[in-house]
N, C-alpha and C. Protein backbone atom coordinates (compact mmCIF):
# COMPACT_ATOMS: atom_id res chain seq x y z
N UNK A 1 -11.81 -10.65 0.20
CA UNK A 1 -12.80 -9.61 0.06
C UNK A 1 -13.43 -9.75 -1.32
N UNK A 2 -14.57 -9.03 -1.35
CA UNK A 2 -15.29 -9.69 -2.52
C UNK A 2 -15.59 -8.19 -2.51
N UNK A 3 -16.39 -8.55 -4.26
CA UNK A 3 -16.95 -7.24 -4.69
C UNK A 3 -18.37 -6.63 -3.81
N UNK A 4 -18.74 -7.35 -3.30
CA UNK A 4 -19.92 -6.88 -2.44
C UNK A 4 -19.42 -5.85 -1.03
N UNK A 5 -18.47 -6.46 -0.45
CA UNK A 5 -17.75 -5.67 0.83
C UNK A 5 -16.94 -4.41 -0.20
N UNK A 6 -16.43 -4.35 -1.89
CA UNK A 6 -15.94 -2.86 -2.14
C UNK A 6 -16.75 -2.28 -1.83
N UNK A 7 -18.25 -2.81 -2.38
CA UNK A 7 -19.30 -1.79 -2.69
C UNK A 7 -20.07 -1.12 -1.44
N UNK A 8 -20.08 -2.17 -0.38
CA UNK A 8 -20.89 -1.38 1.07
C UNK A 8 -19.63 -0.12 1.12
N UNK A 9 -18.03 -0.46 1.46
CA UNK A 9 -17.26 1.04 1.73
C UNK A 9 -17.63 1.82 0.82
N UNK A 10 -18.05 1.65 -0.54
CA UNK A 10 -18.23 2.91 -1.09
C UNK A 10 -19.37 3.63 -1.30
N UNK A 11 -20.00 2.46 -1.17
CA UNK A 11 -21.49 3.03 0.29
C UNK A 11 -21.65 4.16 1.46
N UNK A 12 -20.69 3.61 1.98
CA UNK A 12 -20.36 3.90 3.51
C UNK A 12 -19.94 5.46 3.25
N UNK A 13 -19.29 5.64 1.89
CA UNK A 13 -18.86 7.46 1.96
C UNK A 13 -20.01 8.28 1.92
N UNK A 14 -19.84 9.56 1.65
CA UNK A 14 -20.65 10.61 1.48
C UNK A 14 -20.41 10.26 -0.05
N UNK A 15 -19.94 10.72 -0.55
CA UNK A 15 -19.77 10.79 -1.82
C UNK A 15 -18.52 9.80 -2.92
N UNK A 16 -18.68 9.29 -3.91
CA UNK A 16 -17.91 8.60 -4.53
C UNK A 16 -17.03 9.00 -5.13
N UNK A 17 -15.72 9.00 -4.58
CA UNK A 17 -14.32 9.53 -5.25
C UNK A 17 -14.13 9.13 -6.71
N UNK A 18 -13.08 10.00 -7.31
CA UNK A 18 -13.11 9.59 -8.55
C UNK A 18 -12.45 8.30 -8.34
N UNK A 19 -11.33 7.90 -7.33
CA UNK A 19 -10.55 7.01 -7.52
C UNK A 19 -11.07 5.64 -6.85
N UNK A 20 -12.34 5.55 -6.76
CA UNK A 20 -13.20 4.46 -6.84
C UNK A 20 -13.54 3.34 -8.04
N UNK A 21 -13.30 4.06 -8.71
CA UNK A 21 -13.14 2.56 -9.95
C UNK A 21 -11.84 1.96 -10.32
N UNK A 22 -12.05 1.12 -11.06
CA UNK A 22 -10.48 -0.21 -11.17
C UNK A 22 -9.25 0.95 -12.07
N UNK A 23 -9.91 1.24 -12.98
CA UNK A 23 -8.53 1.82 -13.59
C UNK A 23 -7.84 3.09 -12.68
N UNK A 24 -8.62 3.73 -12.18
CA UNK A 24 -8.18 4.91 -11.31
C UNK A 24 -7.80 4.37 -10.27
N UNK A 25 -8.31 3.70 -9.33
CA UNK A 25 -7.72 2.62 -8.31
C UNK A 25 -6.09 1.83 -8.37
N UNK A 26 -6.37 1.19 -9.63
CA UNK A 26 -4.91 0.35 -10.04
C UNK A 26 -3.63 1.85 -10.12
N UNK A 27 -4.10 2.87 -10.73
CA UNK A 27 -2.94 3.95 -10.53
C UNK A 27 -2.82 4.22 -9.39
N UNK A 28 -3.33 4.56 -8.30
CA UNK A 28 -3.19 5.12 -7.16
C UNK A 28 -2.41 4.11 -6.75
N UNK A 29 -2.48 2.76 -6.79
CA UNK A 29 -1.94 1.66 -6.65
C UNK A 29 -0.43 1.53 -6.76
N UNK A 30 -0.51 1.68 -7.95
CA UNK A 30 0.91 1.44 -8.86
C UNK A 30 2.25 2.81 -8.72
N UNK A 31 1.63 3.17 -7.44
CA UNK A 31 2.40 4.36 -7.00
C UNK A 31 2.73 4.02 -5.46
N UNK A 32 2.92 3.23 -5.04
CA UNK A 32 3.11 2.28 -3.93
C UNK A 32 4.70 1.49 -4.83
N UNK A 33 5.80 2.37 -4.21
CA UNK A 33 6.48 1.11 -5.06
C UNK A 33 7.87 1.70 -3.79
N UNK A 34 8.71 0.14 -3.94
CA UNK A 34 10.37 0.29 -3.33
C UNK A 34 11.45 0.57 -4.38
N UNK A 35 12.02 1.30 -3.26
CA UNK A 35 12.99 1.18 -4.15
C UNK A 35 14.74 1.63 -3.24
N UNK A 36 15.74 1.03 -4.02
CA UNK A 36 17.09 0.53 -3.45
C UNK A 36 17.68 1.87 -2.76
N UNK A 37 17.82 1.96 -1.57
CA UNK A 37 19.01 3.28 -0.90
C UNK A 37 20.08 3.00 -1.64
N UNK A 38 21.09 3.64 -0.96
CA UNK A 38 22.58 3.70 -1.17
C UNK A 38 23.10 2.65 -0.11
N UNK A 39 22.49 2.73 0.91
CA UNK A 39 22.89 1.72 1.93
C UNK A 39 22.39 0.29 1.96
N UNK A 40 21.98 -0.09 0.80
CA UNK A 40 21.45 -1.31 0.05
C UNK A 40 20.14 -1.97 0.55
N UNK A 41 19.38 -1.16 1.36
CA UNK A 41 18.23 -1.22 2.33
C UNK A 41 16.99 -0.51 1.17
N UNK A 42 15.99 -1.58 0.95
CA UNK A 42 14.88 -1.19 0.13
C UNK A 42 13.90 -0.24 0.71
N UNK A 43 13.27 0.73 0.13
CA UNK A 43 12.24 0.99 1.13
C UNK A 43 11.06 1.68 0.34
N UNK A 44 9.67 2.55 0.95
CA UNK A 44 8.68 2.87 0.43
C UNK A 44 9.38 4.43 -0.49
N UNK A 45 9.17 4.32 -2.04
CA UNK A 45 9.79 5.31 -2.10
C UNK A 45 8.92 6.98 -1.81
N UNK A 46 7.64 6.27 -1.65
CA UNK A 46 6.88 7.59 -1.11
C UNK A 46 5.93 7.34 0.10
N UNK A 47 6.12 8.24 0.82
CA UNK A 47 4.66 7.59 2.11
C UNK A 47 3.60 7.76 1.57
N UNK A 48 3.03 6.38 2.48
CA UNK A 48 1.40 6.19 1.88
C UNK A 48 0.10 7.85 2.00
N UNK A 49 -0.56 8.31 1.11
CA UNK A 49 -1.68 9.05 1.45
C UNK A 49 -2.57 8.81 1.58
N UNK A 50 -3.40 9.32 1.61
CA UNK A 50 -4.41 9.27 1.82
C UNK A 50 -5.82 8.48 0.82
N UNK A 51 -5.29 8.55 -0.30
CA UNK A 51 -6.18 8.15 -1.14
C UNK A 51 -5.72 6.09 -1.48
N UNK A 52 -4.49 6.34 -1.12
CA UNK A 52 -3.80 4.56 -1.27
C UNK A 52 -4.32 3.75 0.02
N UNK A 53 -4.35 4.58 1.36
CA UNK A 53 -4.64 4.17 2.38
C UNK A 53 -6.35 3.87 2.68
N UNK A 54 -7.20 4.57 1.97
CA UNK A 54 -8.42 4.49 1.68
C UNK A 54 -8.70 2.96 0.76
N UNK A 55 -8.14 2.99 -0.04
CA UNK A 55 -8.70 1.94 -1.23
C UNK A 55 -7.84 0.63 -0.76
N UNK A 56 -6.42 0.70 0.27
CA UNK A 56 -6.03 -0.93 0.99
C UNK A 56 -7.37 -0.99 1.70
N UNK A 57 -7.93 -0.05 2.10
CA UNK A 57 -8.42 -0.28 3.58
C UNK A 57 -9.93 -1.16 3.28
N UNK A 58 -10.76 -0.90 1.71
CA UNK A 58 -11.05 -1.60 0.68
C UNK A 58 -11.24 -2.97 1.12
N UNK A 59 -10.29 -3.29 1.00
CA UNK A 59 -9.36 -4.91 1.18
C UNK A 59 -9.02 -5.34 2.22
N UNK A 60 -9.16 -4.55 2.93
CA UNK A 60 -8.37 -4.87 4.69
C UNK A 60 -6.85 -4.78 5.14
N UNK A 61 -6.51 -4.32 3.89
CA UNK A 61 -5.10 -3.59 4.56
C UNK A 61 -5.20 -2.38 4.94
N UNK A 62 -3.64 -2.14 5.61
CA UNK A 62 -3.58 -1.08 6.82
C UNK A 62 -2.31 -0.96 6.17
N UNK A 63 -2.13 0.82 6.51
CA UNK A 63 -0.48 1.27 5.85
C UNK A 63 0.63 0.48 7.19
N UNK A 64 0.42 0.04 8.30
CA UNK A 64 1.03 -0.87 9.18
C UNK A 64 1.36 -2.35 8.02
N UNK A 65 0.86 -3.10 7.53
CA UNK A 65 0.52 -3.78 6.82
C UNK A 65 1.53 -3.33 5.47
N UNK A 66 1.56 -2.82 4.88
CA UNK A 66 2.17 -2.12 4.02
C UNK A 66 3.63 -2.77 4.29
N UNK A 67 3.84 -1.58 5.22
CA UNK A 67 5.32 -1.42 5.78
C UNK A 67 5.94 -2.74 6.02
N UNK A 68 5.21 -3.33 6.52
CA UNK A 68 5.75 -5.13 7.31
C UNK A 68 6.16 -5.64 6.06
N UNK A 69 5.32 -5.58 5.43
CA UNK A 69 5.63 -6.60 3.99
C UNK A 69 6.99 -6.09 3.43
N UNK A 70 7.03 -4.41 3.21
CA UNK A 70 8.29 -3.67 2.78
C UNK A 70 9.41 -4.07 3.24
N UNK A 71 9.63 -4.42 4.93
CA UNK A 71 10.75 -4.70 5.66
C UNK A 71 10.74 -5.90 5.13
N UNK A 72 10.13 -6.90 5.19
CA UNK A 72 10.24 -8.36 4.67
C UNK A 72 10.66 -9.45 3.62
N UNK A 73 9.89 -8.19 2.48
CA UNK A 73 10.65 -8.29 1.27
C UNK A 73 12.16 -7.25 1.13
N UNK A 74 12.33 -6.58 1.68
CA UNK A 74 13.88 -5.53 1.81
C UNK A 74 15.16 -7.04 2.59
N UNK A 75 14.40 -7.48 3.45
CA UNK A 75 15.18 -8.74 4.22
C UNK A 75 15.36 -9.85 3.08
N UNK A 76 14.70 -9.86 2.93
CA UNK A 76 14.70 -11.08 1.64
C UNK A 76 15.42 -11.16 0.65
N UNK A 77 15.50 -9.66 0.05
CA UNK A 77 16.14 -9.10 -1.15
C UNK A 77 17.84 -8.99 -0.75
N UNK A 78 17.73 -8.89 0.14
CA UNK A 78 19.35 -8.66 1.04
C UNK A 78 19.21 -8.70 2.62
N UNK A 79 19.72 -10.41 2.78
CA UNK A 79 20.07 -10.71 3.90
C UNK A 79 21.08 -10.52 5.36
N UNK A 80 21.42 -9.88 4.25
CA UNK A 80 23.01 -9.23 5.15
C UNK A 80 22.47 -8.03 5.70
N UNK A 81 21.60 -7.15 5.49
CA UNK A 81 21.16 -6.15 5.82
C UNK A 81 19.73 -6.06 6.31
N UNK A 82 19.97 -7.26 7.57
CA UNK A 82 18.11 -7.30 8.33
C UNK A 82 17.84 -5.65 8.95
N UNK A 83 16.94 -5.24 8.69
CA UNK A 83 16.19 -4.40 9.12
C UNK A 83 15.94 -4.13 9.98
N UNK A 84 15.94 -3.32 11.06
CA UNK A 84 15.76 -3.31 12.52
C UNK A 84 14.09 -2.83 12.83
N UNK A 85 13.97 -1.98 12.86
CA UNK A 85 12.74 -0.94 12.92
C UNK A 85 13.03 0.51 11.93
N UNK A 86 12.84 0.44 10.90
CA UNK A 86 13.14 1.15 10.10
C UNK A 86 11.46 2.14 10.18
């Protein structure tokens, strides 16, 4: 994705969120994070909202998308503990 396809979605709104530019963007971002259970199984430590799910979508991710990667890297991180459908 290129800067031309950010700019048509933010086009595409009614109005331009604050969290449309890079530094406000990268926070909304940087709040997307895993982290270790007790049962040694990694996971999202907060569900995605609305405003994180807006700015993947940016890019062409999907909170589906998200999650896959979460289980994948959680498998990775500890093999002994594959993931079922979490």
């Amino acid at each position: 994705m290129n800067g031309e396809q950010v700019k048509g979605a933010v086009e595409q709104m009614d109005e331009t969120p604050n969290y449309m530019n890079v530094l406000a963007a990268i926070r909304e971002l940087e709040k997307i994070e895993m982290v270790r259970q007790a049962d040694s199984i990694y996971r999202l430590n907060h569900a995605l909202t609305a405003t994180p799910k807006t700015i993947l979508k940016a890019f062409g991710i999907d909170a589906n998308h998200v999650k896959r990667k979460n289980r994948e890297t959680s498998d990775r991180l500890n093999p002994k503990n594959k993931t079922e459908n979490l």
